[in-house]
Protein backbone atom coordinates (compact mmCIF):
# COMPACT_ATOMS: atom_id res chain seq x y z
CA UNK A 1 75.56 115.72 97.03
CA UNK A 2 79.18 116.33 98.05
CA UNK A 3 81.73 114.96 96.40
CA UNK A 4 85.42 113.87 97.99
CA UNK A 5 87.33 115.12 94.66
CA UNK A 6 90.75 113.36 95.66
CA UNK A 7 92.55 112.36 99.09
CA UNK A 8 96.15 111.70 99.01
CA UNK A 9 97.03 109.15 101.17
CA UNK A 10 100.58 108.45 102.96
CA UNK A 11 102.60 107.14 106.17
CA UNK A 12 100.49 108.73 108.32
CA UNK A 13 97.53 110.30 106.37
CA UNK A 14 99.84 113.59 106.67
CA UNK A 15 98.44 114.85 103.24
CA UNK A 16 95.54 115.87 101.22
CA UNK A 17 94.81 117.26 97.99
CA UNK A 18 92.47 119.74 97.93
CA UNK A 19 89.76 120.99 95.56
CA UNK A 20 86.83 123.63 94.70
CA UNK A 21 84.29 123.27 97.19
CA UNK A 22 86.02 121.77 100.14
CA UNK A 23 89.20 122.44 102.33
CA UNK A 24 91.41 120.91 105.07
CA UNK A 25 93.42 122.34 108.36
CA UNK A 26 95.65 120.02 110.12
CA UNK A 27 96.91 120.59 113.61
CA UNK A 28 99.65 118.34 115.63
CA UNK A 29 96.77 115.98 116.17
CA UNK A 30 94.69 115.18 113.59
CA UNK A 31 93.43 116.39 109.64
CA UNK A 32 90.17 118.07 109.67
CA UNK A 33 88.14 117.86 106.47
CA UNK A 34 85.63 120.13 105.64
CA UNK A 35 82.78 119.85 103.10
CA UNK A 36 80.81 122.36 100.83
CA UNK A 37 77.86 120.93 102.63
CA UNK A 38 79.33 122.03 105.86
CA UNK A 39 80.00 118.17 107.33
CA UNK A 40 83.42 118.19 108.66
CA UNK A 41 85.70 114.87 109.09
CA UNK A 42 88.62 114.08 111.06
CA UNK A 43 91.18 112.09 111.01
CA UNK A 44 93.63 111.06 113.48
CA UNK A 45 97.24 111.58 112.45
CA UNK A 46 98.62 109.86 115.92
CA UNK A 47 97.11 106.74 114.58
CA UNK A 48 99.44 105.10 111.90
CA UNK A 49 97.88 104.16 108.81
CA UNK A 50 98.31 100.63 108.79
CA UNK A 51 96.06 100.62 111.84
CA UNK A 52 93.36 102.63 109.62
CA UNK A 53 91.45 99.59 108.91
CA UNK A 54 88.63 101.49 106.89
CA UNK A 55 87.41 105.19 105.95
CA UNK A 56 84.47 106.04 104.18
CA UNK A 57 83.14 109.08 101.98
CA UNK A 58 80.45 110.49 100.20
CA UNK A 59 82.73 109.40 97.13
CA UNK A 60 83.21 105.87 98.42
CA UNK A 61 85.29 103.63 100.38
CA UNK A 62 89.20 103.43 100.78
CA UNK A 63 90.26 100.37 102.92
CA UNK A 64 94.32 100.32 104.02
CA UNK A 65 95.72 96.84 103.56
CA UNK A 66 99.08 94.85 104.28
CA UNK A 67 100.55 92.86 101.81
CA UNK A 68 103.64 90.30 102.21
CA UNK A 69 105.69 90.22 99.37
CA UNK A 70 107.58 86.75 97.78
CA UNK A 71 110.78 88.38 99.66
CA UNK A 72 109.17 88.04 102.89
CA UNK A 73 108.69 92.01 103.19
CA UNK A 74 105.62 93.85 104.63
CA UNK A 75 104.36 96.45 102.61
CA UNK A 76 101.02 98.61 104.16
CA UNK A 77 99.31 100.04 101.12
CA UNK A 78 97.09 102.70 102.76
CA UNK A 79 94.64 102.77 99.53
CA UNK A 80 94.55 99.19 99.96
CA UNK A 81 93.15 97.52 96.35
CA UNK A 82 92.84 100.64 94.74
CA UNK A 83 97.03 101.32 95.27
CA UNK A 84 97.60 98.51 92.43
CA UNK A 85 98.23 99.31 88.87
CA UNK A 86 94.77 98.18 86.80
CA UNK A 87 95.59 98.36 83.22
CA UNK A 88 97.86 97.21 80.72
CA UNK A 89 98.86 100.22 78.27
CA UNK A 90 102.00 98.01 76.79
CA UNK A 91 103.88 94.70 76.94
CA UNK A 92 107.03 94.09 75.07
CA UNK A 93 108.14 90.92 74.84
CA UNK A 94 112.09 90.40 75.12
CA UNK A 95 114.48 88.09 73.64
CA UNK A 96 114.39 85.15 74.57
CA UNK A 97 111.05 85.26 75.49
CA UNK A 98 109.05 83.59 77.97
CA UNK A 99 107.03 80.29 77.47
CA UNK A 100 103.20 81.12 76.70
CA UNK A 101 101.67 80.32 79.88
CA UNK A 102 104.11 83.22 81.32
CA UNK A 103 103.82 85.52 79.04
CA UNK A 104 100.01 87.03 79.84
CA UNK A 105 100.77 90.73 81.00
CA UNK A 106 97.26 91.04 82.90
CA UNK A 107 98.75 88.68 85.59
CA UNK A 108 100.47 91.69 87.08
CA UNK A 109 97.55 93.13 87.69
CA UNK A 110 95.45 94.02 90.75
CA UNK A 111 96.78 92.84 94.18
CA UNK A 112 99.04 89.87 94.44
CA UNK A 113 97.55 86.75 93.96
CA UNK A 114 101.04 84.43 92.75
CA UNK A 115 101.57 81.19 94.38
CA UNK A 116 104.47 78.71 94.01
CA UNK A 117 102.03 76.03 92.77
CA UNK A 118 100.15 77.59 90.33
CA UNK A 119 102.13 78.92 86.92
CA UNK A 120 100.70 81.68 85.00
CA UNK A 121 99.83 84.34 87.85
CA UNK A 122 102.52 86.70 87.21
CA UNK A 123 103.69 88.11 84.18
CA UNK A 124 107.53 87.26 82.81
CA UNK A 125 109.22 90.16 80.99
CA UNK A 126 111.56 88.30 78.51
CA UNK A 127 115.59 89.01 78.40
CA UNK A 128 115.35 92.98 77.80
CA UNK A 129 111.64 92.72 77.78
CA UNK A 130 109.57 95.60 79.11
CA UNK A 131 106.21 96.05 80.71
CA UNK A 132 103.82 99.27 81.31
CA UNK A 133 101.18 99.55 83.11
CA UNK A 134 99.19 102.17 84.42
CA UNK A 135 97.00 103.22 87.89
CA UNK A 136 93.29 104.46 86.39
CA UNK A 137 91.96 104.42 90.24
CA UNK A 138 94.67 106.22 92.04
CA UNK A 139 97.81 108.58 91.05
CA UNK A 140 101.06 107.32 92.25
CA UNK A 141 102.68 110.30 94.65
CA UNK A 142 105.66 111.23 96.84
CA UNK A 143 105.72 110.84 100.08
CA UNK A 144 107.83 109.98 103.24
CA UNK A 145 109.47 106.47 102.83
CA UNK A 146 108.84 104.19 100.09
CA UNK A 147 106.17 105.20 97.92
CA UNK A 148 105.81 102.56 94.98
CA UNK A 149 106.59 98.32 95.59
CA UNK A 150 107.27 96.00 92.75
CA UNK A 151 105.81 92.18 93.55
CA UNK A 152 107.87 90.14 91.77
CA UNK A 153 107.71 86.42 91.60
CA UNK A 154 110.85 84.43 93.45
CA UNK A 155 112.71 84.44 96.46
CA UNK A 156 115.58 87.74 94.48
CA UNK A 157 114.43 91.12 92.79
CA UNK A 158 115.54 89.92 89.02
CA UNK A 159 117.32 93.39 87.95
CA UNK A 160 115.31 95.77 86.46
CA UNK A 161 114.83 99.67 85.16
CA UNK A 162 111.81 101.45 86.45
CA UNK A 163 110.72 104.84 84.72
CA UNK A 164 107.54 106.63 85.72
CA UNK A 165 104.93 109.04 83.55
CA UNK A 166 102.06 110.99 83.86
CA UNK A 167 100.93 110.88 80.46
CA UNK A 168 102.41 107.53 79.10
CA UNK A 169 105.02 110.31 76.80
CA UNK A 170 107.11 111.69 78.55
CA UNK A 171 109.22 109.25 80.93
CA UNK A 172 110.92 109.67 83.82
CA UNK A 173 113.95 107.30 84.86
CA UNK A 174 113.94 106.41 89.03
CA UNK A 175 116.95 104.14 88.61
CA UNK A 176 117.51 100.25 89.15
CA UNK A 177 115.42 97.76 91.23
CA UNK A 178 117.44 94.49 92.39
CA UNK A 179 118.01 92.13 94.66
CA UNK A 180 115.40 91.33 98.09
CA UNK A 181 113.45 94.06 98.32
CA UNK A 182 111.75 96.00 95.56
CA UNK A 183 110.40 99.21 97.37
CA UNK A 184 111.09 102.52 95.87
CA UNK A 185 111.44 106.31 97.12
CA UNK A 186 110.99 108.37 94.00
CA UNK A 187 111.63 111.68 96.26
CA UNK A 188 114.97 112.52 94.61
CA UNK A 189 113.35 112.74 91.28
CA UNK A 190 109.89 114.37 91.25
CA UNK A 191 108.74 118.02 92.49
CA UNK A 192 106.05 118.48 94.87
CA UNK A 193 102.76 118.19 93.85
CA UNK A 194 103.82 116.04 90.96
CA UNK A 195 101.46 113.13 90.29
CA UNK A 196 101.95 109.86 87.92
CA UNK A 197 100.03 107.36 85.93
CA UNK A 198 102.21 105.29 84.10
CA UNK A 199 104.67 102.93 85.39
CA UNK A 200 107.59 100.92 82.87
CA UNK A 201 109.74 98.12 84.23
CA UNK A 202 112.37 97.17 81.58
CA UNK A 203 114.44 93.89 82.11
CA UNK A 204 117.95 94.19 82.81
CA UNK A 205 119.31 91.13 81.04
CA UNK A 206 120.95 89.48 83.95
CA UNK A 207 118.80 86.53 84.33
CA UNK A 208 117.96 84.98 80.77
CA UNK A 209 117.52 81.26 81.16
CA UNK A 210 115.06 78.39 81.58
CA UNK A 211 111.13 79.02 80.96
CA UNK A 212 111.04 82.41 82.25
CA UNK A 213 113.99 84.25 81.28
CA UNK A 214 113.83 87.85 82.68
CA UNK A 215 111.95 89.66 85.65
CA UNK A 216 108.86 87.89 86.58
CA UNK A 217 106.10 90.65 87.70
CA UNK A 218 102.91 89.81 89.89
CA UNK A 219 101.87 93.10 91.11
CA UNK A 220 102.69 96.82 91.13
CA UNK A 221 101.21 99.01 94.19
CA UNK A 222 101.22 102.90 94.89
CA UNK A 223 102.24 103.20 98.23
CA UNK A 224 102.16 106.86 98.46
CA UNK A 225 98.35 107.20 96.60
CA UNK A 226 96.08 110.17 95.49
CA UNK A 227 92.47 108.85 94.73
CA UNK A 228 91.09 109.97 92.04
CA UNK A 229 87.47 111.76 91.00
């Protein structure tokens, strides 16, 4: 049986990673996949993704979704539930910290599921407080535009510092999220090719009162995506 090895997924569907076994040509039009097995697929690169309701492979199935963040922003995740960060690798609670029922670092993830009337469905960092977490299902990549969105909980981005890994060591620092929209273009920072697992988001000490002092986290999704084996 053939085997889609990994598909890297953007605005578009302009990219795709490529592996032993199978290749891809791409002309103005569309992104032709071909298999060891000889099957060939195609996909239309005219068509933007967020119209790409669903495609399938021998591998599985990758359906594009759009999400609307607590800021009122749209953001089309073209992995759809696969995009969002799975797994906890480390929560550090800052100082002060949050009360209990905010302080449970799996809220954040998965897609985003907070609502105004229910507490405990996001995750609150603390003052200085930091939270990783890291995508098992799908590699966080570069790509045109935006390519990784913070959900956080509230109406304002509470500041915070957002570093990126592909082993969990060695960290990379993309700079500051605040204020109404929390979508990131890690372009300026990376090299082509380069692919990441981990995600940190440290609190930034600016907002440090009440129940939930520090950045409140619900989700974190991979906007520019490369699915994994």
């Amino acid at each position: 049986m053939t085997k889609l090895v990994s598909l890297v997924f953007g605005a578009g569907l302009l990219l795709a990673g490529l592996a032993s076994g199978w290749a891809a040509e791409q002309n103005r039009k569309a992104l032709i996949i071909t298999y060891s097995d000889g099957k060939r697929q195609t996909v239309n690169l005219e068509q933007p993704s967020c119209s790409i309701s669903q495609m399938e492979f021998q591998a599985g199935t990758v359906q594009g979704q759009t999400y609307t963040d607590e800021q009122g922003n749209k953001v089309t995740v073209a992995c759809g539930a696969l995009a969002f960060a799975d797994r906890v690798a480390q929560y550090k609670v800052g100082n002060p910290a949050p009360a209990a029922v905010f302080a449970n670092p799996r809220a954040a993830l998965g897609e985003p599921d907070y609502h105004p009337a229910m507490e405990g469905e996001g995750v609150t960092l603390g003052c200085g407080g930091s939270l990783t977490l890291e995508f098992t299902r799908v590699s966080l990549v570069d790509i045109d535009g935006p390519d990784l969105h913070v959900f956080e909980v509230g109406p304002a981005v509470e500041p915070m510092r957002l570093e990126i890994s592909k082993d969990g060591i060695t960290w990379i620092d993309v700079g500051r999220i605040s204020g109404g929209k929390a979508a990131v273009d890690i372009r300026r920072v990376v090299s082509p090719g380069d692919q990441f697992r981990y995600v940190r988001l440290t609190d930034l000490k600016e907002a440090c009162g009440g129940r939930s002092p520090g950045a409140d986290i619900d989700a974190v999704a991979a906007i520019g995506c490369a699915v994994a084996p």
